[in-house]
Protein backbone atom coordinates (compact mmCIF):
# COMPACT_ATOMS: atom_id res chain seq x y z
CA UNK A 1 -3.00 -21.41 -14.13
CA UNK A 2 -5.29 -18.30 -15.30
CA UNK A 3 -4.91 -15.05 -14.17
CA UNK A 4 -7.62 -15.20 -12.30
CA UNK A 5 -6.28 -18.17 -10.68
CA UNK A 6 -3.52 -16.92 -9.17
CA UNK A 7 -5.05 -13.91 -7.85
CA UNK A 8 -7.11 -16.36 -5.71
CA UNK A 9 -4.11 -17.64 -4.80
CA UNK A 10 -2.52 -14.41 -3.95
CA UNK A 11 -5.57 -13.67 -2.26
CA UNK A 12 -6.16 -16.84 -0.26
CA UNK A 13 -1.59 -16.37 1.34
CA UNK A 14 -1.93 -12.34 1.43
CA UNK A 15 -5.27 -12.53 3.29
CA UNK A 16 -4.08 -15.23 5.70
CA UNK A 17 -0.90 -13.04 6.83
CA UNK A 18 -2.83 -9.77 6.70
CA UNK A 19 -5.13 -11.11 9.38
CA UNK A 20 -2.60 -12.24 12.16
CA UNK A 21 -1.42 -8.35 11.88
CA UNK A 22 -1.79 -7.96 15.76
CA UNK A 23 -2.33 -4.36 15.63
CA UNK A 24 -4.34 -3.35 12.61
CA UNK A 25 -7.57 -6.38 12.23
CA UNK A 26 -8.90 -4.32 9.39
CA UNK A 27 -5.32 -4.58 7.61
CA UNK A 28 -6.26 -6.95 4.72
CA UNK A 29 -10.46 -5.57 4.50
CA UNK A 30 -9.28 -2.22 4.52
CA UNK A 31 -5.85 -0.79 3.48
CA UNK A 32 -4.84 -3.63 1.64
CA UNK A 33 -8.21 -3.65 -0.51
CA UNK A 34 -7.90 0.10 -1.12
CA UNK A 35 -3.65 -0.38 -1.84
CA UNK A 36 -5.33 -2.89 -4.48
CA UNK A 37 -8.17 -0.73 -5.97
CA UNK A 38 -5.63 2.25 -6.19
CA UNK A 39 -2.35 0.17 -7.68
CA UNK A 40 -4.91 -1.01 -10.72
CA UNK A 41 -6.03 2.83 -11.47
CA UNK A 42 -2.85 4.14 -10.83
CA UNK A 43 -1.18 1.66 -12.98
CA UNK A 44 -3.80 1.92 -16.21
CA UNK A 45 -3.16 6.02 -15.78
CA UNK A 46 0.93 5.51 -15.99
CA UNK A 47 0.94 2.29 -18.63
CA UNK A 48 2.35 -0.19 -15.72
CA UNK A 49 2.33 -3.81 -15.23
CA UNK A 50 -1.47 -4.28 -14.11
CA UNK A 51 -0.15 -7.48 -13.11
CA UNK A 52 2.69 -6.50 -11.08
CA UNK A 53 1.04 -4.03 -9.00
CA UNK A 54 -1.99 -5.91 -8.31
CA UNK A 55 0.04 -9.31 -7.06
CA UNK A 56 2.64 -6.31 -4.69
CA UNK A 57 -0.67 -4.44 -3.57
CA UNK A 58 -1.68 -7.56 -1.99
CA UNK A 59 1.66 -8.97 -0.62
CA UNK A 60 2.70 -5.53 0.30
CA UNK A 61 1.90 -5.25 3.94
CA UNK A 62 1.61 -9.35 4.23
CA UNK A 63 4.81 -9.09 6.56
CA UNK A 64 2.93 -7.06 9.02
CA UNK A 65 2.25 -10.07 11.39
CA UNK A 66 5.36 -9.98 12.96
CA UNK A 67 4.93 -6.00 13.40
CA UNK A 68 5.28 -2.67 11.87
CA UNK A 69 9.07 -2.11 11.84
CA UNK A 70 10.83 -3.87 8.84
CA UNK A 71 7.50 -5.34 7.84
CA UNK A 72 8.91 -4.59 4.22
CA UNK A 73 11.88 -7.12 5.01
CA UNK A 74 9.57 -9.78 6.47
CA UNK A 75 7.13 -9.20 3.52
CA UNK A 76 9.45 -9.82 0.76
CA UNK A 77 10.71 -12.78 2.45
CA UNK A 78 7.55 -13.92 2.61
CA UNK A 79 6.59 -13.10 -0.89
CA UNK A 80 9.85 -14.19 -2.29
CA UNK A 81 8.83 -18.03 -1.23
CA UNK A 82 5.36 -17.96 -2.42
CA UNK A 83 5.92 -16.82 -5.52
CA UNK A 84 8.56 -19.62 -6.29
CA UNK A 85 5.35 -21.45 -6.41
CA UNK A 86 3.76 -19.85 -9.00
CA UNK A 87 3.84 -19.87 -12.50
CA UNK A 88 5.16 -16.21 -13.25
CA UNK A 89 7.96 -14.94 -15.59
CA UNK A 90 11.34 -14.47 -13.28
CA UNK A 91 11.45 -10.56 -13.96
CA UNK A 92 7.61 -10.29 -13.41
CA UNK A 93 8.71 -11.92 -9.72
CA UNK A 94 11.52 -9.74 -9.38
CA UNK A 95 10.11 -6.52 -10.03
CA UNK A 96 7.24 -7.96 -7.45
CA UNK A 97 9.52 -8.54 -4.71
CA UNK A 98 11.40 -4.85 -5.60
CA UNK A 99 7.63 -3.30 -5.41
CA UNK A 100 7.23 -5.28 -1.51
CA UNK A 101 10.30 -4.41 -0.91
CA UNK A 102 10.74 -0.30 -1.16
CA UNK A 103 6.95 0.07 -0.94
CA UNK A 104 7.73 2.38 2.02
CA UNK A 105 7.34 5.75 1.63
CA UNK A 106 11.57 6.44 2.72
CA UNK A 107 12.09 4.78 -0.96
CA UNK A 108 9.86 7.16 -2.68
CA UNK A 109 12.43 9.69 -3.36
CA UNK A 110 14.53 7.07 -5.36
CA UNK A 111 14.00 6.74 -8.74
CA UNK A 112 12.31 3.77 -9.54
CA UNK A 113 9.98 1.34 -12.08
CA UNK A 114 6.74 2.71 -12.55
CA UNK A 115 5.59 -0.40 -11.11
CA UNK A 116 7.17 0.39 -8.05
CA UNK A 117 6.24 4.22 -7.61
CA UNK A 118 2.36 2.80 -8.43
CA UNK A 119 2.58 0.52 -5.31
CA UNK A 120 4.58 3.26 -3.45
CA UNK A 121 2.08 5.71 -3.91
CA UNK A 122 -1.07 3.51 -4.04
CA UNK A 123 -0.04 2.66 -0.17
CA UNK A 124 -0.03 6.03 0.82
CA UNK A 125 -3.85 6.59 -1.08
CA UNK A 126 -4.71 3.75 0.84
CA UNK A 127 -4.17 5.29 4.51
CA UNK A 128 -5.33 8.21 2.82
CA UNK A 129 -8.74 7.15 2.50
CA UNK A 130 -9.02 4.20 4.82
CA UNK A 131 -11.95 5.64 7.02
CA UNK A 132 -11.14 3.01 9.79
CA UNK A 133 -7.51 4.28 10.26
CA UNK A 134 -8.39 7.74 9.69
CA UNK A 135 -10.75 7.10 12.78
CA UNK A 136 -8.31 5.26 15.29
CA UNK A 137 -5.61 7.82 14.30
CA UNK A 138 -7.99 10.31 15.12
CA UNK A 139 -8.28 8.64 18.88
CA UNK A 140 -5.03 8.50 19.02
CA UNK A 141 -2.50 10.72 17.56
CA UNK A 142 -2.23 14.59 18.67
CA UNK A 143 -3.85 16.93 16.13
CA UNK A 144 0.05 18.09 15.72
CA UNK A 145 1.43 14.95 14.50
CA UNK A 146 -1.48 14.08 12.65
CA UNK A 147 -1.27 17.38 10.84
CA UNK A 148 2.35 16.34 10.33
CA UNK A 149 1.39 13.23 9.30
CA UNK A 150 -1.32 15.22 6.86
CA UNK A 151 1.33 17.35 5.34
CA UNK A 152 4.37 15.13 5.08
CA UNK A 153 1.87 12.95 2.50
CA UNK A 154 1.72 14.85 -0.43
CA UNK A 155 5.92 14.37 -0.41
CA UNK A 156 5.45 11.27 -0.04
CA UNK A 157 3.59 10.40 -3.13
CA UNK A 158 5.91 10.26 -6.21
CA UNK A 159 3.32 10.31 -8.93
CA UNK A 160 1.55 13.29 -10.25
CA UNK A 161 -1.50 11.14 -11.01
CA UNK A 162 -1.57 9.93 -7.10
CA UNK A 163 -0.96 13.83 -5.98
CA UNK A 164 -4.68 14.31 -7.96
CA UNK A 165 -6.16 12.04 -6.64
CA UNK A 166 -4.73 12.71 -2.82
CA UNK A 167 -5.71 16.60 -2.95
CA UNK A 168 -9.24 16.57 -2.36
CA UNK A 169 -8.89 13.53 0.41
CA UNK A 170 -6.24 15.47 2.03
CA UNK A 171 -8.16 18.93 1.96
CA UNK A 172 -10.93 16.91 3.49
CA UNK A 173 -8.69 15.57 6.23
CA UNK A 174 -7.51 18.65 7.02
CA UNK A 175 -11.01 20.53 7.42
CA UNK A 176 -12.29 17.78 9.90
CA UNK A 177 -8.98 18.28 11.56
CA UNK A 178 -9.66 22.28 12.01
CA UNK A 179 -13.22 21.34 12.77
CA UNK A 180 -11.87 18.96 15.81
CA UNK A 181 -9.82 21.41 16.69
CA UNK A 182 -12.04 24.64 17.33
């Protein structure tokens, strides 16, 4: 199988759980796309496993169907049984299923692969600058907790690389949530 080969494959079982996410119908067109497009940059900026993070960018959130809370858990189990049918190196898989697996921002603190801090902080980009959540979170969360929310992200992104290119997004946020405010 060629690379690009099993990235349609990826694609084709990611997108397919992505869209039964019954909370978030933009999931796989939106975050998981921009988890993607930030994973590869990240990971050519830090020397990581392009392949890696682009296969756990896609699967990352794939667990999501059955809801937010341990969507991690359901993720990786999910992940963990498609990849056996792949053609992928064992530690390649591994270090997939640890990248689905702590790709929540409680596990950034811990010291891990690069591979995994990519994903880590690649999902946190992706809310970042996913216009449609921005939007419903707008709609929906106080201006307090999404200035919490706004604040707690910089600590949340464990790469130096991810923190420049956060900055400017999150100064942005931050104005149009003054200028909603006033």
């Amino acid at each position: 199988m060629t690379y690009s080969e099993l990235i349609r494959s990826v694609e084709a079982f990611a997108e397919k759980h992505c869209r039964r996410c019954p909370y978030d119908p933009t999931l796989w067109e939106n975050h998981t796309q921009l988890v993607r497009e930030f994973a590869l940059q990240l990971a050519q900026i830090e020397g990581a496993d392009k392949q890696v993070v682009e296969i756990a960018a896609l699967l990352h959130d794939a667990g999501k169907y059955k809801g937010r809370i341990d969507h991690h858990l359901t993720g990786y189990k999910l992940a963990r049984d498609f990849l056996e049918t792949v053609d992928l190196p064992d530690d390649k898989k591994a270090l997939i299923l640890k990248c689905i697996l702590k790709h929540r921002t409680r596990f950034a603190v811990e010291d891990n692969e690069i591979e995994v801090k990519v994903v880590q902080s690649a999902d946190v980009l992706g809310t970042l600058f996913d216009e449609t959540w921005q939007t419903h979170s707008q709609n929906r969360m106080s201006r307090e907790a999404l200035g919490r929310l706004y604040d707690k992200a910089m600590g949340k992104i464990n790469l130096e690389s991810a923190r420049r290119l956060a900055a400017p997004q999150l100064e942005k946020l931050r104005t149009l949530l003054e200028d909603y405010q006033s």
